[in-house]
Structures are given as structure tokens and as C-alpha cells.
C-alpha atoms as a PDB file:
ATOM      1  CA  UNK A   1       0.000   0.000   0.000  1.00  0.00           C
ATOM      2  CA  UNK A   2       1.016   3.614  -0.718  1.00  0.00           C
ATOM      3  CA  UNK A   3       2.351   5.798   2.149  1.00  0.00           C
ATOM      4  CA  UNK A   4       0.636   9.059   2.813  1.00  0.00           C
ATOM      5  CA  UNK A   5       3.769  11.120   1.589  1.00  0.00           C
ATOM      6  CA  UNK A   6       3.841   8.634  -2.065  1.00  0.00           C
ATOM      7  CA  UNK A   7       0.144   9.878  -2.435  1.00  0.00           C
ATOM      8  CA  UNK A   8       0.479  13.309  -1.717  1.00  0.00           C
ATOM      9  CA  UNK A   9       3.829  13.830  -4.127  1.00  0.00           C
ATOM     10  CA  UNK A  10       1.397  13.923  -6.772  1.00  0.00           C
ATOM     11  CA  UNK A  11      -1.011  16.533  -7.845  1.00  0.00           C
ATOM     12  CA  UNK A  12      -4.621  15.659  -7.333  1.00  0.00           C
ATOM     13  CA  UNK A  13      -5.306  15.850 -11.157  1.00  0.00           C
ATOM     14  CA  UNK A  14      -2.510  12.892 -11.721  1.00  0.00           C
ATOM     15  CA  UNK A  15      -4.613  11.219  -8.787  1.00  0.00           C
ATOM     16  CA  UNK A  16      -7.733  11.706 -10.132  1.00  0.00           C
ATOM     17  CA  UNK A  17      -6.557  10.471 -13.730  1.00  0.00           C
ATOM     18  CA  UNK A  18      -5.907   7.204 -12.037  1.00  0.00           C
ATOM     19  CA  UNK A  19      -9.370   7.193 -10.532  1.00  0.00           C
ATOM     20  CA  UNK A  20      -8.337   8.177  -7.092  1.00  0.00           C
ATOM     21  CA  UNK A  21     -11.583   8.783  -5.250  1.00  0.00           C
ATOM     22  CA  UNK A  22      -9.938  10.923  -2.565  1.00  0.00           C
ATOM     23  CA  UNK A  23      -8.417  13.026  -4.949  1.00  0.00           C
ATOM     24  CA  UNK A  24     -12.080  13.220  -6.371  1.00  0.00           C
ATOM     25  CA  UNK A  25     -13.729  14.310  -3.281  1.00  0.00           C
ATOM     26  CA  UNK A  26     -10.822  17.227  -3.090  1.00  0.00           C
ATOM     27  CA  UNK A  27     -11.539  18.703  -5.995  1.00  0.00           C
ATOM     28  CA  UNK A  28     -15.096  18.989  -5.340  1.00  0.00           C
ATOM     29  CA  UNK A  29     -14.366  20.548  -2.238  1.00  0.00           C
ATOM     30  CA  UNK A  30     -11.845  22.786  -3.662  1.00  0.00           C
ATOM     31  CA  UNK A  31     -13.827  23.979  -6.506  1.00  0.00           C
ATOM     32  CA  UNK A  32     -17.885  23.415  -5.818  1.00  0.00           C
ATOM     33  CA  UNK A  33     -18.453  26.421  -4.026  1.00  0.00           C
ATOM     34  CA  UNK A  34     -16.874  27.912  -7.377  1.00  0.00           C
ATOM     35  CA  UNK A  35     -19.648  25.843  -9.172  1.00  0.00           C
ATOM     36  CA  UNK A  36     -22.802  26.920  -6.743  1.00  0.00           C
ATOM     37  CA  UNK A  37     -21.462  30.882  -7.428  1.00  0.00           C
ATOM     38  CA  UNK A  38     -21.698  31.039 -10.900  1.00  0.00           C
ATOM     39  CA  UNK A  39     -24.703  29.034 -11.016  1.00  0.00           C
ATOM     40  CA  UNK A  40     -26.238  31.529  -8.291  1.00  0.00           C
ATOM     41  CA  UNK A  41     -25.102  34.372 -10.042  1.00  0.00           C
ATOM     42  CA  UNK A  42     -27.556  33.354 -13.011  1.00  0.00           C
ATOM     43  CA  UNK A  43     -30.738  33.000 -10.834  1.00  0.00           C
ATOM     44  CA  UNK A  44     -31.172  29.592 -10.801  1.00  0.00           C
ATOM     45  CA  UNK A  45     -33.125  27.834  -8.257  1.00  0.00           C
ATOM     46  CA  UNK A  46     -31.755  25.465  -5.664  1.00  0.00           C
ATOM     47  CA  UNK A  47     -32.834  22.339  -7.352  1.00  0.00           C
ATOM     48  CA  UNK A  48     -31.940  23.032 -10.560  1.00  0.00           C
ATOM     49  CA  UNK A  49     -28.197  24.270  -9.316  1.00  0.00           C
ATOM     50  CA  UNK A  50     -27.723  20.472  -7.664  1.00  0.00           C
ATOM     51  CA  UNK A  51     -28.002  19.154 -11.414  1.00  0.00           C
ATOM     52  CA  UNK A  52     -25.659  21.328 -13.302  1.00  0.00           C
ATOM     53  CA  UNK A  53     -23.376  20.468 -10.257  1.00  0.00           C
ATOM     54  CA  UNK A  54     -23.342  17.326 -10.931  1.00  0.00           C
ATOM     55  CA  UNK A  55     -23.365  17.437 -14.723  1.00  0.00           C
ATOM     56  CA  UNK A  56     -20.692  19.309 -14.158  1.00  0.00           C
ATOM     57  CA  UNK A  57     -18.600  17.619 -12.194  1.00  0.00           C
ATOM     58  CA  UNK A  58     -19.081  14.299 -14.331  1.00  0.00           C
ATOM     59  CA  UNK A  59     -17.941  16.302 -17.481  1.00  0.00           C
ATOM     60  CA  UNK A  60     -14.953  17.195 -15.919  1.00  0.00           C
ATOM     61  CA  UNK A  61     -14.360  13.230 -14.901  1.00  0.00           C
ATOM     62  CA  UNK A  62     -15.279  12.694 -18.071  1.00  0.00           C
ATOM     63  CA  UNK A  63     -12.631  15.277 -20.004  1.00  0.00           C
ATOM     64  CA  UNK A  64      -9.576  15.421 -17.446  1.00  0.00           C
ATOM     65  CA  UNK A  65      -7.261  13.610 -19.538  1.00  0.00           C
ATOM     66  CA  UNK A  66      -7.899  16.250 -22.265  1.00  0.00           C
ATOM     67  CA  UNK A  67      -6.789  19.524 -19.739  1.00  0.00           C
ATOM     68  CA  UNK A  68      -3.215  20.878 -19.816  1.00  0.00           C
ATOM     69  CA  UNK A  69      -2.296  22.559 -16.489  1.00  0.00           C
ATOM     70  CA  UNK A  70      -1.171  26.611 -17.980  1.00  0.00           C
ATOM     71  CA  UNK A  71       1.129  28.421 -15.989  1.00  0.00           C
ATOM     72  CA  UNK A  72      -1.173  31.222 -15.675  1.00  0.00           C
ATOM     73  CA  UNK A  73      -3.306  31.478 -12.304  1.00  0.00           C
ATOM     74  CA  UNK A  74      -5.969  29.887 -12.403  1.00  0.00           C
ATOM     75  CA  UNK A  75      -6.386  27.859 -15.100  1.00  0.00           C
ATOM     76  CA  UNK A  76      -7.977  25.120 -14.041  1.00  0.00           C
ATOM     77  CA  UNK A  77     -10.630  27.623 -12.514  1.00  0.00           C
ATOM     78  CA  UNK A  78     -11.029  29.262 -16.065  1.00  0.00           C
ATOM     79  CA  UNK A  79     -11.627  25.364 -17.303  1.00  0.00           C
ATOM     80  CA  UNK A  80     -14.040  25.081 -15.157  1.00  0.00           C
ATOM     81  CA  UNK A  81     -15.714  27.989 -15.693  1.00  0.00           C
ATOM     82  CA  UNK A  82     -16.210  26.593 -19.911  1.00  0.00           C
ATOM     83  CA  UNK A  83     -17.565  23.559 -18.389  1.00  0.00           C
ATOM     84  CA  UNK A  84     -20.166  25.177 -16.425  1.00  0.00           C
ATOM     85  CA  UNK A  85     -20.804  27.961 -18.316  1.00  0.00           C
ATOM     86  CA  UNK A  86     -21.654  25.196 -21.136  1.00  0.00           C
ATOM     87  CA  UNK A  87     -24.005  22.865 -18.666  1.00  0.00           C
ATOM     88  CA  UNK A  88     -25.678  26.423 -17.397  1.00  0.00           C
ATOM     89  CA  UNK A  89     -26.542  27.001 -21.183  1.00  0.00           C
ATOM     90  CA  UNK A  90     -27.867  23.559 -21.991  1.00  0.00           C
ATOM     91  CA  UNK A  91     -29.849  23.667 -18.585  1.00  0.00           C
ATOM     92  CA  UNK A  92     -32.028  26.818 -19.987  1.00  0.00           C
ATOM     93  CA  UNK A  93     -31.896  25.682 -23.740  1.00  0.00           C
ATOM     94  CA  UNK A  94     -34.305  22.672 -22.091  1.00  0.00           C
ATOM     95  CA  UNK A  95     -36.397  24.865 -20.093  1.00  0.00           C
ATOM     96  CA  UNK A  96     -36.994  26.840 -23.388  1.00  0.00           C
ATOM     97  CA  UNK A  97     -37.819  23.524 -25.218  1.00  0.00           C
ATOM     98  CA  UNK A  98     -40.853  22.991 -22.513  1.00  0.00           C
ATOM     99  CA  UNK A  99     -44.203  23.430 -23.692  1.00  0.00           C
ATOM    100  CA  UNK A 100     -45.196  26.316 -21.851  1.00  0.00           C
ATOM    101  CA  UNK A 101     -43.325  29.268 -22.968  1.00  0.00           C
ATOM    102  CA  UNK A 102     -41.501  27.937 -25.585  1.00  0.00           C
ATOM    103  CA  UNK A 103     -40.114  30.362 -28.144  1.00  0.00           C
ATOM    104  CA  UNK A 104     -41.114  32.972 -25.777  1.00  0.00           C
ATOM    105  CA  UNK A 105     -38.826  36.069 -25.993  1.00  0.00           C
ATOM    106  CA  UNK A 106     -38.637  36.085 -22.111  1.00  0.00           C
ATOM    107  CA  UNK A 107     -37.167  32.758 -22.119  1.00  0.00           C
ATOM    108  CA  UNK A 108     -35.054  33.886 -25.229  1.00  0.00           C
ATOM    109  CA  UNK A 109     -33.128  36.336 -23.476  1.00  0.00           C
ATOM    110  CA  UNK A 110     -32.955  34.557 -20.071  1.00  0.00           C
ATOM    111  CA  UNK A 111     -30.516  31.915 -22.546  1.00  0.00           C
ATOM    112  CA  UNK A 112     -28.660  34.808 -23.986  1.00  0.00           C
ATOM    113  CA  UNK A 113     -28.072  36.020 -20.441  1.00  0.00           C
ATOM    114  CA  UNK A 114     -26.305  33.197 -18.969  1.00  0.00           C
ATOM    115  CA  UNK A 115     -23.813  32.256 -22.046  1.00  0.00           C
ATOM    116  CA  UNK A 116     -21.444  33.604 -19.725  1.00  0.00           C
ATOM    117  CA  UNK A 117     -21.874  33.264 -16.150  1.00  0.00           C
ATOM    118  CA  UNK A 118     -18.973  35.368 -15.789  1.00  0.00           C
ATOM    119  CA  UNK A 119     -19.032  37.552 -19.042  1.00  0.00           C
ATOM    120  CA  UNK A 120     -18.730  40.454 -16.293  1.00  0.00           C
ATOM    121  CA  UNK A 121     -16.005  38.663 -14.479  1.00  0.00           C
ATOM    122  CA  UNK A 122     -13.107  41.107 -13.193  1.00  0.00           C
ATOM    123  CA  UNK A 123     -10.032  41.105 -11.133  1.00  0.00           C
ATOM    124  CA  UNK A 124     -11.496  41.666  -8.360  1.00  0.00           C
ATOM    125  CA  UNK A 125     -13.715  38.376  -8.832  1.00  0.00           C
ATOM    126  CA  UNK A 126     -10.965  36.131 -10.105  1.00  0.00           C
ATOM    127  CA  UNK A 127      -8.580  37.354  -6.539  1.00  0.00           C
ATOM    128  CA  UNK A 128     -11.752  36.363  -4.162  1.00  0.00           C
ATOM    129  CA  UNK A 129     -12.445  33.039  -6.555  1.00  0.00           C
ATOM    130  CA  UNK A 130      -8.618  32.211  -5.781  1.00  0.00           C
ATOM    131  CA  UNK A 131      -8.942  33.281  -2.260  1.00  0.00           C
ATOM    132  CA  UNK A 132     -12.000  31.218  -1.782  1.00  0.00           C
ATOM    133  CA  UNK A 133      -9.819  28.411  -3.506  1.00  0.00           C
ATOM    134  CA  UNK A 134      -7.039  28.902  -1.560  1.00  0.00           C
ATOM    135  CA  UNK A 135      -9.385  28.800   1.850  1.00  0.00           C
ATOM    136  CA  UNK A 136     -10.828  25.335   1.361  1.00  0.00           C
ATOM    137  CA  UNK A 137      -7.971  23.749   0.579  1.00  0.00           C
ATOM    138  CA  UNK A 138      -6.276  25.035   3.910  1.00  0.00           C
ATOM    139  CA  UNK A 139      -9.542  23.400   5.513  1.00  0.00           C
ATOM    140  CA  UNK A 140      -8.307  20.276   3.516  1.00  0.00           C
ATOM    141  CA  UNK A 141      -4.944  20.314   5.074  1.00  0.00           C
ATOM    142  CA  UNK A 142      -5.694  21.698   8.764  1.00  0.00           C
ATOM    143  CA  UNK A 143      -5.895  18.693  10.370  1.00  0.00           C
ATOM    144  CA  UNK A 144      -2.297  17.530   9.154  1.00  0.00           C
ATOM    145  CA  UNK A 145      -0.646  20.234  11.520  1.00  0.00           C
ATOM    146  CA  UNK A 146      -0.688  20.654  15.202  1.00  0.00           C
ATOM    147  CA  UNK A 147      -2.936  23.386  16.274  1.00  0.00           C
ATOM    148  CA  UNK A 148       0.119  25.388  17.524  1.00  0.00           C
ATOM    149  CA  UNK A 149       1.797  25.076  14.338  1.00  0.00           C
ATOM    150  CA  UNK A 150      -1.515  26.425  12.777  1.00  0.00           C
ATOM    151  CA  UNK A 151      -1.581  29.278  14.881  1.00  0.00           C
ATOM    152  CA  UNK A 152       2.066  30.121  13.561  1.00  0.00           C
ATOM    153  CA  UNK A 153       1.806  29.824  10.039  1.00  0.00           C
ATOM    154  CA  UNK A 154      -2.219  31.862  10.092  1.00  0.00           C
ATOM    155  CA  UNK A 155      -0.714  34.974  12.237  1.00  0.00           C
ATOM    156  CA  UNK A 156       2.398  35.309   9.852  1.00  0.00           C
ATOM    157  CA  UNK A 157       1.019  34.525   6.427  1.00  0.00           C
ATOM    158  CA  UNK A 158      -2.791  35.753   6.743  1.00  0.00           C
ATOM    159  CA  UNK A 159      -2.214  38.155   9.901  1.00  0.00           C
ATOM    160  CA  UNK A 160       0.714  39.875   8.650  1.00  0.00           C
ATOM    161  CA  UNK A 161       2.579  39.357  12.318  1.00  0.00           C
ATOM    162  CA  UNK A 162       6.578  38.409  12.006  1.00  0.00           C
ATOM    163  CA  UNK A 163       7.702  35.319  12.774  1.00  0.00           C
ATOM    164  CA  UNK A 164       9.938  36.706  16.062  1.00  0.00           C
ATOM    165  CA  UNK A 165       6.434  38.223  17.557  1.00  0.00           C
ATOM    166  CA  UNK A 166       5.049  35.057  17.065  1.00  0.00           C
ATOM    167  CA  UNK A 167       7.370  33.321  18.626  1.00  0.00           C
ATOM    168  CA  UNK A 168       7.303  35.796  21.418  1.00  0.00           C
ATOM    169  CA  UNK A 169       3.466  35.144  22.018  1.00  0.00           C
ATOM    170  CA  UNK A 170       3.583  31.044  21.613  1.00  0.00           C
ATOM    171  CA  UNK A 171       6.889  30.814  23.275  1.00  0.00           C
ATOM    172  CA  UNK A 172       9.100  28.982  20.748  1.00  0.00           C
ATOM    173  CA  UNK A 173      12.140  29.843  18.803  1.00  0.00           C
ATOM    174  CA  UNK A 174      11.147  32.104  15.613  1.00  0.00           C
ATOM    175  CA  UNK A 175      12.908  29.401  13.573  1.00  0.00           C
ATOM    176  CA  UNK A 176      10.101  26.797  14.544  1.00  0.00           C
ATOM    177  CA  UNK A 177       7.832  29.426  13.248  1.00  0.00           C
ATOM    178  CA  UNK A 178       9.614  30.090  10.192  1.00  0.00           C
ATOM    179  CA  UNK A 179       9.606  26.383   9.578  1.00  0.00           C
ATOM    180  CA  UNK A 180       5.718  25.770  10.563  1.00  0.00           C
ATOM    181  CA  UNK A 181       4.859  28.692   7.963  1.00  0.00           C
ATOM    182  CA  UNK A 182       7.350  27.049   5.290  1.00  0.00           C
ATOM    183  CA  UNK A 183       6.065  23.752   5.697  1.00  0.00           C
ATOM    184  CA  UNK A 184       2.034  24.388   5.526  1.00  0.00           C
ATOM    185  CA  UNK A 185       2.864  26.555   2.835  1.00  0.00           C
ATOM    186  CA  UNK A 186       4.499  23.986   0.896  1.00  0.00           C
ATOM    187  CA  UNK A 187       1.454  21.435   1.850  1.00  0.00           C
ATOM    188  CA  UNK A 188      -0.681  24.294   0.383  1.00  0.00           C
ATOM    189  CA  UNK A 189       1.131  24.698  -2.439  1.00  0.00           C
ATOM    190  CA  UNK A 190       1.199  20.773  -3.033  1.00  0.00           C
ATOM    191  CA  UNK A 191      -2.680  20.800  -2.908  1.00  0.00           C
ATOM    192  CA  UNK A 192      -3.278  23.010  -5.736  1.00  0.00           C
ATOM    193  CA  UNK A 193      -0.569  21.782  -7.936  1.00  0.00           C
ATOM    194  CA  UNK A 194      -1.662  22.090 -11.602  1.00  0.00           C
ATOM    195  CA  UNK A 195      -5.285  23.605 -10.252  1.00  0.00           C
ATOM    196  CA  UNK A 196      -3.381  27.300  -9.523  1.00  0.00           C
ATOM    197  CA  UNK A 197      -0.317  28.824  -8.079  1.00  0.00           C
ATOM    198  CA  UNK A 198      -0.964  30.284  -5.133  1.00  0.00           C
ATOM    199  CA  UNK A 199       0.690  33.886  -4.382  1.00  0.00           C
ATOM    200  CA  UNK A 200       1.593  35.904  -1.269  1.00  0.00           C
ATOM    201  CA  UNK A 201      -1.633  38.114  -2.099  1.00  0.00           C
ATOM    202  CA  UNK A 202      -3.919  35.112  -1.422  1.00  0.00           C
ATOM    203  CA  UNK A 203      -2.549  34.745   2.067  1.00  0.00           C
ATOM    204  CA  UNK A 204      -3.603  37.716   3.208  1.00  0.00           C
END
């Protein structure tokens, strides 16, 4: 059987290639809250955002092989985003093709509206999509470092604090602090391998 650190030397997209269920269930996590925003953002009910979640998710199963990890931020995200945007779409092309309403000019432009959810999409939105990114994969990892270690590496990298007043308030060397932040950065950073690169600016 595979040791923890063998399984976690590769990205979760290599993992989920090879039908690694845990590597599934971590990209979900990273990236459904992603999934529920957009589909929110195009005022569509509860119900109805539970299927294109799902359709969504089993295109991506479906078409992983076929995406090449960019070096720009955020790739994945933007891949994503086509698969979605695409299931959205098909989603209101059906609810046009009901009886009631159909070829209405109501339902006409409520499909033209959402061929991009994120046709207004802006800086702004793509830093708190990272940053939202970036969060639940430090709730993945949490429970891999002791809480004291935790403490160190969230008041220096999200806090802004330096590592010597840290070390000052937990009562350890600054170099164990320095190392905590290093190391749960590097975890971090190991998480979202191939998915995005995360930068200082989406620690703080």
C-alpha cells in the first residue's frame, strides 16, 4: 500500500486520472463552491443548481485527460468555468424547449443572459475566486498540523505578524515558526498543484 507522503507527491489531477476517489472528493471541495457561485449568479433555483453540479462535475471526470495545467493562475478555474458555463446554457436551452413558454422572448433572453456566467467577471472576482480556492484547501490540510503550528503559520502569512512576535506570544524559537509557515505553505502549495499557483496576495 502507498504511504501518505507517495500519495500526496502527486497533484490531485494525476490522482484523479488514475481514478483516485480521494483526490475526487478534493476537488469537489476545492472547486464546488466555485460551481454553486456562478450558477447563483444566473438566478437559478436550488434544485436546478444540484443538477448542473453534478453534470458538471461528471464532465470534468469525463474530459480530465484532455486539460493541460497553464502556468497562468488559475487555469484550471477558467476550465471550469467553460464547463459550467456550457451545462448552465444547456440547462435553460431545455427549459426553453418545454411546452409552456416555448419560443417565448422572455425565455429567449434569459438563454442569452447566462452564455457567460462570468461575461462580467473582473479582477477583483478572479482574486476572491482564488482566495475562496485557496481557503478550502487550507480546511483540507488543517488537520495535518498541530494546532500550535496552525496558529504560527495563520498569524504570519494571513495576519501579517513576524515570525519573532510570534514566537514571542507562543513561546518557541522564531525558527520553529519560520519552519511551521514554510512547511504548511508547501502542503498548500502541493494541494493546488496544476489547479493554480498560489501567491503571497492570497494569504492575506
Amino acid at each position: 500500500m502507498s504511504s501518505q507522503s507517495d500519495a500526496t507527491s502527486l497533484s490531485l489531477l494525476q490522482r484523479a486520472r488514475s481514478n483516485d476517489q480521494d483526490a475526487w472528493d478534493q476537488i469537489v471541495h476545492l472547486y464546488g463552491p466555485l460551481v454553486q457561485r456562478w450558477c447563483k449568479r444566473v438566478g437559478m433555483r436550488e434544485d436546478d443548481i444540484a443538477d448542473v453540479f453534478q453534470e458538471s462535475f461528471h464532465a470534468v471526470s469525463n474530459h480530465l485527460d484532455g486539460f493541460k495545467p497553464a502556468k497562468a493562475v488559475g487555469s484550471f478555474r477558467s476550465w471550469l468555468r467553460t464547463i459550467v458555463r456550457t451545462k448552465i446554457a444547456d440547462h435553460f436551452r431545455k427549459v426553453n424547449e418545454q411546452p409552456v413558454g416555448r419560443g417565448g422572448s422572455t425565455d429567449q433572453m434569459r438563454l442569452a443572459n447566462v452564455a457567460d456566467p462570468l461575461a462580467d467577471d473582473c479582477a477583483e472576482d478572479e482574486s476572491e475566486e482564488n482566495a475562496l480556492v485557496v481557503q478550502r484547501a487550507m480546511e483540507l490540510i488543517e488537520s495535518e498540523f498541530s494546532a500550535k503550528n496552525w496558529q504560527a503559520f495563520k498569524l504570519v502569512a494571513l495576519e501579517g505578524y513576524s515570525a519573532v512576535e510570534i514566537a514571542q506570544q507562543l513561546n518557541v524559537q522564531p525558527q520553529a515558526v519560520r519552519q511551521a509557515n514554510y512547511r504548511i505553505r508547501r502542503r498548500l502549495r502541493a494541494v493546488l498543484q496544476d489547479l493554480m499557483e498560489p501567491t503571497d496576495s492570497d494569504f492575506e
